[in-house]
N, C-alpha and C. Protein backbone atom coordinates (compact mmCIF):
# COMPACT_ATOMS: atom_id res chain seq x y z
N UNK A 1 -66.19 4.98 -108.65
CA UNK A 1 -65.17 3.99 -108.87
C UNK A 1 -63.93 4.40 -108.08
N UNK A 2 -63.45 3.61 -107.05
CA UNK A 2 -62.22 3.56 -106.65
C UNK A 2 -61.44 2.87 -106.90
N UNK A 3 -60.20 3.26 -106.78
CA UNK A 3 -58.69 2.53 -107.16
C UNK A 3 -58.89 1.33 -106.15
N UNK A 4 -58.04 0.38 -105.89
CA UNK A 4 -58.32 -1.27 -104.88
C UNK A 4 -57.83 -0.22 -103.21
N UNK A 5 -56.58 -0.23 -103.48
CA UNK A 5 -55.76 0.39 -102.79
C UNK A 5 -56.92 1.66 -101.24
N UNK A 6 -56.94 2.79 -102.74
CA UNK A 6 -57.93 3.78 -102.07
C UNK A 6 -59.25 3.22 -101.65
N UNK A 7 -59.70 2.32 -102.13
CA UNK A 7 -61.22 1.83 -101.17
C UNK A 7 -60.84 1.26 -99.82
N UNK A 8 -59.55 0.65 -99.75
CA UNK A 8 -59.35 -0.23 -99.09
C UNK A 8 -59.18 0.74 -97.44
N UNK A 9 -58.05 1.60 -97.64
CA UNK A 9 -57.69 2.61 -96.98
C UNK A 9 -58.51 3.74 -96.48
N UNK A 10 -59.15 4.07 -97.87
CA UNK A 10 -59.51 5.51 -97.38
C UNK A 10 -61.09 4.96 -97.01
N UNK A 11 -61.98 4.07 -97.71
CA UNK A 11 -63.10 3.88 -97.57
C UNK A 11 -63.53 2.64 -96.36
N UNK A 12 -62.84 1.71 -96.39
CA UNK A 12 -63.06 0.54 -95.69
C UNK A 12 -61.87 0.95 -94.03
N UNK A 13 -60.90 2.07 -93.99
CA UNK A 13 -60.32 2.00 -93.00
C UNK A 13 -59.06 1.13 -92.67
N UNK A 14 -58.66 0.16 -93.78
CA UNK A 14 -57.57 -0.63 -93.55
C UNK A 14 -56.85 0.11 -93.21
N UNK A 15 -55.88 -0.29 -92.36
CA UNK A 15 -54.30 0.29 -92.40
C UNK A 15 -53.41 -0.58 -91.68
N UNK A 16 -53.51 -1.76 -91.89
CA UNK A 16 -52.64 -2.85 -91.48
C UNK A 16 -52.65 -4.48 -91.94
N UNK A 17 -52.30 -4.46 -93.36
CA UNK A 17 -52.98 -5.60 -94.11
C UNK A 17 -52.46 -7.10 -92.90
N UNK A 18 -51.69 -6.77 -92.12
CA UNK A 18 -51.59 -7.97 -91.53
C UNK A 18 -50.71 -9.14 -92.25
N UNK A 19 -50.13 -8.32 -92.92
CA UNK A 19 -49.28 -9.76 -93.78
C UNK A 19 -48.20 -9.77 -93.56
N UNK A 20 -47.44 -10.76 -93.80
CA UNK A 20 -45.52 -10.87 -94.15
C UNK A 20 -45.36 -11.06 -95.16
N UNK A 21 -44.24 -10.62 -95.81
CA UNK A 21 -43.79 -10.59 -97.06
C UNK A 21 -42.07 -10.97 -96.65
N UNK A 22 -41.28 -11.22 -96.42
CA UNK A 22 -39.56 -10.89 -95.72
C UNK A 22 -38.86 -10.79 -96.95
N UNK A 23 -39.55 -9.51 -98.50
CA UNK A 23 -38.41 -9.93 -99.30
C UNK A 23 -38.49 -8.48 -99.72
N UNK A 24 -37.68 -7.79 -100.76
CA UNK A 24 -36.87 -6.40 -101.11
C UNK A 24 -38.46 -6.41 -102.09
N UNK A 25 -39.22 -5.30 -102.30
CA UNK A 25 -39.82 -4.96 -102.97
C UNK A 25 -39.90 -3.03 -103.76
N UNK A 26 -40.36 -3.21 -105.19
CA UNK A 26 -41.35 -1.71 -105.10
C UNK A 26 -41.83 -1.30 -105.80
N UNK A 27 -42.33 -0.38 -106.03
CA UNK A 27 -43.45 -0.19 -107.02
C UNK A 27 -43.30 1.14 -108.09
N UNK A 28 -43.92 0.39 -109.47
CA UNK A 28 -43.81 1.36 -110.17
C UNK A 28 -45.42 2.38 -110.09
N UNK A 29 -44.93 4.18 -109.84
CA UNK A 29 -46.39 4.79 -109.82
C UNK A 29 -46.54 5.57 -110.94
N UNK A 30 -47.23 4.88 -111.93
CA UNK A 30 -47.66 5.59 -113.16
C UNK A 30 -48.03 6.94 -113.01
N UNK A 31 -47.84 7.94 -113.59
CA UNK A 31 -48.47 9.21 -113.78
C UNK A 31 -49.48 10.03 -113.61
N UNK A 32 -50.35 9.02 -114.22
CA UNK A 32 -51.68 9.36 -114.10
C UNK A 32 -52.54 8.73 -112.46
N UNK A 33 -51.47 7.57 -111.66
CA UNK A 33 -51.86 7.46 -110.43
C UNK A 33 -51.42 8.31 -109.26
N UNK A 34 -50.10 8.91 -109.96
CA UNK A 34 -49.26 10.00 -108.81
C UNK A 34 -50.38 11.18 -109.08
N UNK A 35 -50.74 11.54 -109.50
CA UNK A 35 -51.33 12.18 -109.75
C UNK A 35 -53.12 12.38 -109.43
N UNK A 36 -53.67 10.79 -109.44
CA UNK A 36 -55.05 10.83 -108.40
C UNK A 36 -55.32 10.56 -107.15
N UNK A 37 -54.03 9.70 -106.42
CA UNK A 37 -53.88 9.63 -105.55
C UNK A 37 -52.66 9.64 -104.67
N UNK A 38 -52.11 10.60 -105.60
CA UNK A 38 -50.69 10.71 -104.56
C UNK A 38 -49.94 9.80 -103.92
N UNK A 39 -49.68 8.48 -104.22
CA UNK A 39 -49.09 7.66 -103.69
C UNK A 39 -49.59 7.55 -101.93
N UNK A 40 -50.60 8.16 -101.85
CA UNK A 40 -50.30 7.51 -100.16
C UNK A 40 -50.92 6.31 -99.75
N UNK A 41 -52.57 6.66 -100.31
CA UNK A 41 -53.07 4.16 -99.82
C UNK A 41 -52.03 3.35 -100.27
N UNK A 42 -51.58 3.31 -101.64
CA UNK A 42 -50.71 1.88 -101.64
C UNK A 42 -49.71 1.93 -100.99
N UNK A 43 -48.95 3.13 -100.70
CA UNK A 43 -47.65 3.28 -100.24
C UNK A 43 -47.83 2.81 -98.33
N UNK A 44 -48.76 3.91 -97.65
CA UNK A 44 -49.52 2.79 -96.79
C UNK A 44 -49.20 1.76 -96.45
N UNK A 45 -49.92 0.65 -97.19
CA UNK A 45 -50.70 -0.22 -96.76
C UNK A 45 -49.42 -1.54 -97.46
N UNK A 46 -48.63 -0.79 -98.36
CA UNK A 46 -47.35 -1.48 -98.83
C UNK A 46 -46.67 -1.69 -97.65
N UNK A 47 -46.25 -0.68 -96.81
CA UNK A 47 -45.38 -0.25 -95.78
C UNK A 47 -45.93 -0.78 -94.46
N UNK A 48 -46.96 -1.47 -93.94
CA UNK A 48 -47.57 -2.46 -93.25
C UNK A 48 -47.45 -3.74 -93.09
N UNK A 49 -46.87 -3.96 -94.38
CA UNK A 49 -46.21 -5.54 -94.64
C UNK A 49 -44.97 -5.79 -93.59
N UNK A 50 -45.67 -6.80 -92.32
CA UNK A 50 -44.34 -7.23 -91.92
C UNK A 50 -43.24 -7.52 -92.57
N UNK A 51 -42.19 -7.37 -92.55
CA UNK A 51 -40.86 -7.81 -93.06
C UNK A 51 -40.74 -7.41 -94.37
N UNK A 52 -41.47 -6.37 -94.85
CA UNK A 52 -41.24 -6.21 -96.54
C UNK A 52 -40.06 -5.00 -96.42
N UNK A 53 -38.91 -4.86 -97.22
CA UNK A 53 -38.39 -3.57 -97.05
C UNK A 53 -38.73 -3.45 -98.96
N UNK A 54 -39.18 -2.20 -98.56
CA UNK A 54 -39.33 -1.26 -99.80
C UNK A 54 -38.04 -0.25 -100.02
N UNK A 55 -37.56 -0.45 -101.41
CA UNK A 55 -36.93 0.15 -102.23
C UNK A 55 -37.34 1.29 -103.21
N UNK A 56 -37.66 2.32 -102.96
CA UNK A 56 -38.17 3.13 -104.03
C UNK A 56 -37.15 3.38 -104.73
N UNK A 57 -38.04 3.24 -106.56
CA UNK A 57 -36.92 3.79 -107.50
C UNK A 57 -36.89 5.08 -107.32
N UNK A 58 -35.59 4.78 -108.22
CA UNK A 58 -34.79 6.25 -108.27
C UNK A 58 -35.49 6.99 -109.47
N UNK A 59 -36.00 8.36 -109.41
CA UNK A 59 -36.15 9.06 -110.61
C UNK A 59 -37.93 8.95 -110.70
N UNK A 60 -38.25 8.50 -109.60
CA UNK A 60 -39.71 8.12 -109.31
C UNK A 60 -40.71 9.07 -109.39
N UNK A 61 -40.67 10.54 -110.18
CA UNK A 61 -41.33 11.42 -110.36
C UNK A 61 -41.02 11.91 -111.38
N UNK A 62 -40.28 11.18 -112.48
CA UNK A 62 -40.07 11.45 -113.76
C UNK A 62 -41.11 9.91 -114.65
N UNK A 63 -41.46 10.88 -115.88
CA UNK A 63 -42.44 10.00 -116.37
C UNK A 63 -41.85 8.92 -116.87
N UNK A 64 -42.54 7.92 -117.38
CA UNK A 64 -41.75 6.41 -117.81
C UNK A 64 -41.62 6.94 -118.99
N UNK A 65 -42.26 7.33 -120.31
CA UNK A 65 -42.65 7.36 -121.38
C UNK A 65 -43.81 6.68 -121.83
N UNK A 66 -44.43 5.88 -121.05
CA UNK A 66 -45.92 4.66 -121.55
C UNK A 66 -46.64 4.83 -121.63
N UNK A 67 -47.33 6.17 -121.24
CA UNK A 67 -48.68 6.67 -120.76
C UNK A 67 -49.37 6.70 -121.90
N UNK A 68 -50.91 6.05 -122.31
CA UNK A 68 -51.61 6.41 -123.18
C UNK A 68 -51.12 6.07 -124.61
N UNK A 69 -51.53 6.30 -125.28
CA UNK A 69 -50.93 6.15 -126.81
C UNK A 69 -49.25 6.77 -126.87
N UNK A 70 -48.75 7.34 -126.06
CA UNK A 70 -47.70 8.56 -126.69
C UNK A 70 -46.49 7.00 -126.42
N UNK A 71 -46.59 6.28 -126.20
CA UNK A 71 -45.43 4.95 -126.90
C UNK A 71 -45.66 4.36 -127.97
N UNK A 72 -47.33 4.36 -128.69
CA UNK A 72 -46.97 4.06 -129.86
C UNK A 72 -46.86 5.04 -130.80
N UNK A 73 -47.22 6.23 -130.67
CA UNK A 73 -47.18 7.26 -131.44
C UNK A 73 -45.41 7.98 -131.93
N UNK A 74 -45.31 7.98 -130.45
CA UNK A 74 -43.58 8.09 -130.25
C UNK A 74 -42.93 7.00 -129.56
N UNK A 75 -42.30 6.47 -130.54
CA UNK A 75 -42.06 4.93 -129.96
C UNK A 75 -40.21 5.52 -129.44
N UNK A 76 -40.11 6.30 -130.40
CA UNK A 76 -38.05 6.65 -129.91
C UNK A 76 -37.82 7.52 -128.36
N UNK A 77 -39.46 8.82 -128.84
CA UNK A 77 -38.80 9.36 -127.27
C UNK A 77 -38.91 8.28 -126.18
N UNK A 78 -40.17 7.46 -126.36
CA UNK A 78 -40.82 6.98 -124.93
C UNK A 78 -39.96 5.43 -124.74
N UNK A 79 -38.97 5.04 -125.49
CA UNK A 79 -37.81 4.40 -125.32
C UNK A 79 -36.93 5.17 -124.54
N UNK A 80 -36.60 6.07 -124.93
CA UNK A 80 -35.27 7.16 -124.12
C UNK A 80 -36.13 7.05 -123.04
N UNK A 81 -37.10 7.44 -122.84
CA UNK A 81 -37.85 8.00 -121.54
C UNK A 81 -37.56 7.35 -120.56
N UNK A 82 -38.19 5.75 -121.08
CA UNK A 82 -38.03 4.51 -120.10
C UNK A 82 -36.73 3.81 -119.69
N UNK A 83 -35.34 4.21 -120.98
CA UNK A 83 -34.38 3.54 -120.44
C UNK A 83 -33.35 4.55 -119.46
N UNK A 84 -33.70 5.86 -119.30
CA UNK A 84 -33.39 6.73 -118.10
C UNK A 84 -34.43 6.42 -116.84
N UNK A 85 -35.21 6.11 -116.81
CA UNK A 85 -36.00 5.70 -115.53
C UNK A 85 -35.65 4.33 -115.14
């Protein structure tokens, strides 16, 4: 099973989706994706988009708080978590 992104890139060879986009975009990278694939296919193949300018957030290697059960379990930290990110 591959991620869309990583088949696309690493398996099929894309690296130029060929599109336009002309507007401010970016992406949130969950934890558990920084972590299997290091941000580089989507970031990639994001960054290929004619006219897209990407904005990375700020604080983009700090966790959200959402991951898995631990927001409903801890609903106060993983509030703090998310309203500092």
């Amino acid at each position: 099973m591959f991620e869309l992104t990583e088949f696309l890139h690493d398996m099929l060879g894309v690296t130029d989706t060929e599109a336009t986009f002309p507007h401010k975009v970016t992406m949130h990278i969950g934890c558990h994706a920084a972590a299997s694939w290091r941000r580089r296919p989507p970031m990639r193949l994001l960054k290929s988009v004619r006219g897209l300018t990407y904005c990375e957030l700020p604080n983009i290697t700090e966790c959200c708080g959402f991951g898995g059960t631990f927001s409903v379990k801890m609903p106060g930290t993983s509030l703090a978590m998310a309203a500092r990110r």
